[in-house]
Protein backbone atom coordinates (compact mmCIF):
# COMPACT_ATOMS: atom_id res chain seq x y z
CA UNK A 1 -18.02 -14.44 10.78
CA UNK A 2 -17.38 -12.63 7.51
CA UNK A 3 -17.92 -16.18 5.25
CA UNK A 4 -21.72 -15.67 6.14
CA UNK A 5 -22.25 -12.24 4.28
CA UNK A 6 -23.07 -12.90 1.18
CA UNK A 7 -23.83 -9.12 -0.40
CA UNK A 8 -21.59 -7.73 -2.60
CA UNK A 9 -21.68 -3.78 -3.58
CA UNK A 10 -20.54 -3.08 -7.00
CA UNK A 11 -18.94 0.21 -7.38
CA UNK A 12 -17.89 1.73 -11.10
CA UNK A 13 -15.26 3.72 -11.93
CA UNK A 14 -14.69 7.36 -13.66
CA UNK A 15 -16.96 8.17 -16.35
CA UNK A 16 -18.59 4.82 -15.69
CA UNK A 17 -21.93 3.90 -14.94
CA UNK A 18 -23.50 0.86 -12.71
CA UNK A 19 -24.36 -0.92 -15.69
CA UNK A 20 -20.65 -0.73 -16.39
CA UNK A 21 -20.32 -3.49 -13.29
CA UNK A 22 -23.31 -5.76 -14.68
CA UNK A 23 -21.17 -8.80 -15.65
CA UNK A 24 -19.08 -8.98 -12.36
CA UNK A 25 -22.71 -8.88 -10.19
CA UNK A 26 -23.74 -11.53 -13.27
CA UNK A 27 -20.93 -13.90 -12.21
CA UNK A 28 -21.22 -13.44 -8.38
CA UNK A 29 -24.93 -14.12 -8.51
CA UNK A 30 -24.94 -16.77 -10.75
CA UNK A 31 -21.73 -18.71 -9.98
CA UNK A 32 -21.26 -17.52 -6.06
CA UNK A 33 -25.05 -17.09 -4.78
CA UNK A 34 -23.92 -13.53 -4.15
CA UNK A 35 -26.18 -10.95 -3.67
CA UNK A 36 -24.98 -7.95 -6.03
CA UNK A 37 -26.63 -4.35 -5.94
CA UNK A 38 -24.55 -2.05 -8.54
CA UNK A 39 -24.40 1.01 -6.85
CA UNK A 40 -24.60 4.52 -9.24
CA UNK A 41 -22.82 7.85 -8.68
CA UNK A 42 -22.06 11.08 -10.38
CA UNK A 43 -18.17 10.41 -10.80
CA UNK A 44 -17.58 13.48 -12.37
CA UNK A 45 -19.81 15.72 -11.00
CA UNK A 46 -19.91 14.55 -7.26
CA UNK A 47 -17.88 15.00 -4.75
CA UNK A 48 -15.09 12.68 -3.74
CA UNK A 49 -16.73 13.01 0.34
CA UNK A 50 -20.28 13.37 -1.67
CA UNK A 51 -19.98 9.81 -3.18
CA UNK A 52 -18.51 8.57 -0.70
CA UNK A 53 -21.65 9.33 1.88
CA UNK A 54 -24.14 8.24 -1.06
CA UNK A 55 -22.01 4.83 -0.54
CA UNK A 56 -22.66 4.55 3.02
CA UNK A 57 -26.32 5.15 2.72
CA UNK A 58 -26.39 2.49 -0.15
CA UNK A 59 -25.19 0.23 2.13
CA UNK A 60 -26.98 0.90 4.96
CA UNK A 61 -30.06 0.56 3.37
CA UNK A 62 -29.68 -2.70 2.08
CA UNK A 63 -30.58 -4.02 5.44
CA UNK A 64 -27.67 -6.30 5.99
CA UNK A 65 -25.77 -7.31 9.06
CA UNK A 66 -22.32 -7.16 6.73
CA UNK A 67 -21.68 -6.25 3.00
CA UNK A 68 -18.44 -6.67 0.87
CA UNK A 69 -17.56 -4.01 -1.49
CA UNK A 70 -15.89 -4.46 -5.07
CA UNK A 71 -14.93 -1.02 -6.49
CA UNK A 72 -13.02 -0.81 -10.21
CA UNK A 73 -10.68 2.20 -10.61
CA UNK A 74 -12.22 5.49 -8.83
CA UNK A 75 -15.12 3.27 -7.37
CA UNK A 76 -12.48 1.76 -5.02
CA UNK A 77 -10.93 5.15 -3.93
CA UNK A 78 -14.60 5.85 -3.25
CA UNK A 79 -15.51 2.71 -1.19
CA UNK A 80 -11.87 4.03 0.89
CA UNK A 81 -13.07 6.92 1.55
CA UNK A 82 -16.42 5.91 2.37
CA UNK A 83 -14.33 3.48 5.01
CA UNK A 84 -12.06 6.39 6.21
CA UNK A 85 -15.29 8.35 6.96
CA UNK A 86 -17.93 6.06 7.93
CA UNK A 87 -16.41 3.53 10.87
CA UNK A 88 -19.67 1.93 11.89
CA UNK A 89 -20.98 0.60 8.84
CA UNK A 90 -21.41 -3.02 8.82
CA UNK A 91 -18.60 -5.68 8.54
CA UNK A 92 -17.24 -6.80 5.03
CA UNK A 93 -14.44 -6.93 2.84
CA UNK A 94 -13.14 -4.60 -0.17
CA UNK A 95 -11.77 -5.56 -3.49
CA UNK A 96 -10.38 -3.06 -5.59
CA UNK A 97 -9.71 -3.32 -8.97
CA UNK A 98 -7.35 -0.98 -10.51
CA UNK A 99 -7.91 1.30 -8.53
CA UNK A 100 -4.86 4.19 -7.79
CA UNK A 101 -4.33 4.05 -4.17
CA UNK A 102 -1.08 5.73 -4.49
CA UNK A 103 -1.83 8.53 -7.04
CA UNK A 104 -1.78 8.49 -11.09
CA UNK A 105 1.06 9.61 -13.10
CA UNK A 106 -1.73 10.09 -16.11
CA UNK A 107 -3.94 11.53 -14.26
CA UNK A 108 -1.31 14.10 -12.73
CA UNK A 109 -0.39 14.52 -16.69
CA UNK A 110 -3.88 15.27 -17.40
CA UNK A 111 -4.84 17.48 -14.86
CA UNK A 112 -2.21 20.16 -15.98
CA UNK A 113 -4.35 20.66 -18.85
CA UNK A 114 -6.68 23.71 -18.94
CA UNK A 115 -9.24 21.88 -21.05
CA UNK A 116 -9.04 18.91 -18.76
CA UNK A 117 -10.77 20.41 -15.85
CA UNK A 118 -14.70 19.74 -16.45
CA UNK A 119 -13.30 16.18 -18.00
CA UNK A 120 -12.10 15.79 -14.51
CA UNK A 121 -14.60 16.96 -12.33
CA UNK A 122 -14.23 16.37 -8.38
CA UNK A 123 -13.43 13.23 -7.14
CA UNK A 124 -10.97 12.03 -8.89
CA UNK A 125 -8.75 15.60 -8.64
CA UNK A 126 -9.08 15.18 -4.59
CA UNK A 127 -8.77 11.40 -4.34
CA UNK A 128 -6.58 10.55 -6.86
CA UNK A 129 -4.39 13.71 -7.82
CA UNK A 130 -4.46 15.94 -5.37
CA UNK A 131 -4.80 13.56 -2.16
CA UNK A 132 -4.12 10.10 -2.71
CA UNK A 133 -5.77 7.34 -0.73
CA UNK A 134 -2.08 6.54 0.36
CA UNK A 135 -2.33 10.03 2.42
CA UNK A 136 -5.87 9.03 4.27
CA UNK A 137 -6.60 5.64 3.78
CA UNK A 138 -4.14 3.76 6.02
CA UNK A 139 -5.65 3.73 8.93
CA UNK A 140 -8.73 1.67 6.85
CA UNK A 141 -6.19 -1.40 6.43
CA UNK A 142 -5.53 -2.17 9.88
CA UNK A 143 -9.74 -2.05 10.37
CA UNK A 144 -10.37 -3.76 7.05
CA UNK A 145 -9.30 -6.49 4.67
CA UNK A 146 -8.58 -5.08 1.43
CA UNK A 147 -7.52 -6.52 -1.91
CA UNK A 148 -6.04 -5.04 -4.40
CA UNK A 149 -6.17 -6.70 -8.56
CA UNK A 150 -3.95 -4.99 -10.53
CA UNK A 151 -3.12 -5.73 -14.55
CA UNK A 152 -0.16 -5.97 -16.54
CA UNK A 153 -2.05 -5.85 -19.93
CA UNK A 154 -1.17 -1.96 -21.13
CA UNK A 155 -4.19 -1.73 -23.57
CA UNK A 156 -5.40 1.67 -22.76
CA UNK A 157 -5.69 5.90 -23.45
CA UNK A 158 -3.53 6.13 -20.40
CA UNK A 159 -0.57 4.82 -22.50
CA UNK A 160 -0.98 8.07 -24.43
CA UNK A 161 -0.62 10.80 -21.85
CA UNK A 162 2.08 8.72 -18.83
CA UNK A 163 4.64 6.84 -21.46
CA UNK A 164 4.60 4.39 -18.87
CA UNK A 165 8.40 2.53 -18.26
CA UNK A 166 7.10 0.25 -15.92
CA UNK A 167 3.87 -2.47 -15.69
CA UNK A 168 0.78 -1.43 -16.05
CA UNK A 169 -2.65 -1.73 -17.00
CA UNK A 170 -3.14 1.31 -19.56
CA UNK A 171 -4.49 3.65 -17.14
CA UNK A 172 -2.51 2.99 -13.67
CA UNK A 173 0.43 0.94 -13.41
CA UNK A 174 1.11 -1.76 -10.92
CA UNK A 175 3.11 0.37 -8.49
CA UNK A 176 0.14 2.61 -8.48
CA UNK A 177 -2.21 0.06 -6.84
CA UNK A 178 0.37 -0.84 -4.45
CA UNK A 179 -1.42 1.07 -0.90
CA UNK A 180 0.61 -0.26 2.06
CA UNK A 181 -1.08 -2.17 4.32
CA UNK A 182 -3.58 -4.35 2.85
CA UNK A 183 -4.18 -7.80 3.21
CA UNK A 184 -3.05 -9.04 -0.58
CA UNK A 185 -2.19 -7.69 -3.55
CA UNK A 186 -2.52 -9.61 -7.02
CA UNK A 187 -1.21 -8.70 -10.48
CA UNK A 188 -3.51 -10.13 -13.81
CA UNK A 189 -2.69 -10.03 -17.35
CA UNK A 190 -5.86 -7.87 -17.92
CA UNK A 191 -6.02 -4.52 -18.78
CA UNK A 192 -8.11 -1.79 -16.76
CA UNK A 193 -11.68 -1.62 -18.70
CA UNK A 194 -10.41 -5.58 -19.53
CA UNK A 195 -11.19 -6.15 -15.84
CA UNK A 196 -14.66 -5.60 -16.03
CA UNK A 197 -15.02 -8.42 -18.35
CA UNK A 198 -13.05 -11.23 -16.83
CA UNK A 199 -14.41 -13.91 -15.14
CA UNK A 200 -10.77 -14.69 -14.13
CA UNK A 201 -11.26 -11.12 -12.29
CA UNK A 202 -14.06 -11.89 -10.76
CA UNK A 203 -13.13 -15.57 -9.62
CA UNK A 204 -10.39 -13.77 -7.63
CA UNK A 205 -12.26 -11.09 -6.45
CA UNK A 206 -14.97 -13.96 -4.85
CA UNK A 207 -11.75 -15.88 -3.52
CA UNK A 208 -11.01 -12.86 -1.68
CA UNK A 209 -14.20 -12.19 -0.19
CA UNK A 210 -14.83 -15.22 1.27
CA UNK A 211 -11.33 -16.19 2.27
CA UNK A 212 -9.20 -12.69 2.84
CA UNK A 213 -7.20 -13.99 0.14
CA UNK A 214 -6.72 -14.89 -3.88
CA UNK A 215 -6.06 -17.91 -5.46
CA UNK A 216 -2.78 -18.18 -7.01
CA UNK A 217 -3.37 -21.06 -9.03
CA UNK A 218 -6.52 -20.28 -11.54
């Protein structure tokens, strides 16, 4: 079943890159055998539905019977959406690593700001702010197991524009990774760009994968 695939999609976040991934697909090659592709997209200038088909296609031509997908922040609200949309892609198992499933209180903030708009662009406006996964996504949970890492570390510009009162990463707070439904949920003392250099993170994230569940003792 799903302990055979062995492909892993890496999927960035906003105003990211691929090569912002590179470590994680280091650590899954190297210490899990994994099969890694980082997968690119225009965060800002795409589409939310846009990058989410570009995902699908990615995927498809890989040539594999099943592939997992680990998205950080918007790449995971991508890799929803490309779930929500695309039912007959292969089998496999999501990760998502601060990602806003619920919405973003900072991104809200900054979105009410004229100057903000380009900064924004278009998928993170319709899939975080204006449509949260939590209003589309649910139906991908009871199809799909999904994991959700959130940190408690709040080292981040985020901190400047919410105020957060509650945990949170620097950019999206615990409650805002919360999307009902999926399989586990796991809170880190990492912060949100601090994720992408963990190999704590990624130790988790592989747990997950091949199990449908993290560790709770590394």
């Amino acid at each position: 079943m799903l302990s055979g695939i062995d492909t892993v999609i890496c999927v960035h976040g906003f105003w990211s890159h691929g090569a912002g991934m590179y470590l994680i697909k280091r650590r899954l090659e190297n210490e899990y055998g994994m099969r890694a592709p980082l997968f690119n997209y225009p965060s800002v200038r795409g589409t939310l539905d846009e990058n989410a088909a570009a995902l699908a296609s990615f995927i498809s031509r890989q040539g594999c019977d099943g592939a997992h997908i680990i998205g950080h922040s918007l790449g995971g609200v991508v890799a929803l959406r490309m779930l929500a949309r695309h039912a007959d892609l292969p089998p496999g198992r999501l990760v998502c690593l601060g990602s806003p499933l619920t919405g973003s209180r900072a991104a809200h903030i900054l979105g009410r700001q004229d100057w903000a708009e380009p900064i924004l662009g278009h998928s993170l406006p319709k899939g975080v702010i204006d449509e949260p996964a939590s209003s589309w996504a649910m139906h991908v949970c009871a199809l799909r197991e999904v994991g959700v890492i959130a940190g408690n570390s709040p080292i981040g510009l985020g901190q400047l524009l919410a105020h957060f009162d509650e945990e949170n990463d620097g950019t999206v707070s615990v409650s805002e990774t919360q999307l009902p439904g999926i399989r586990d949920h796991l809170v880190m003392s990492v912060s949100h760009y601090g994720m992408l250099l963990s190999s704590r993170v990624v130790d988790q994230a592989a747990a997950f994968l091949r199990r449908g569940a993290f560790l709770r003792d590394i």
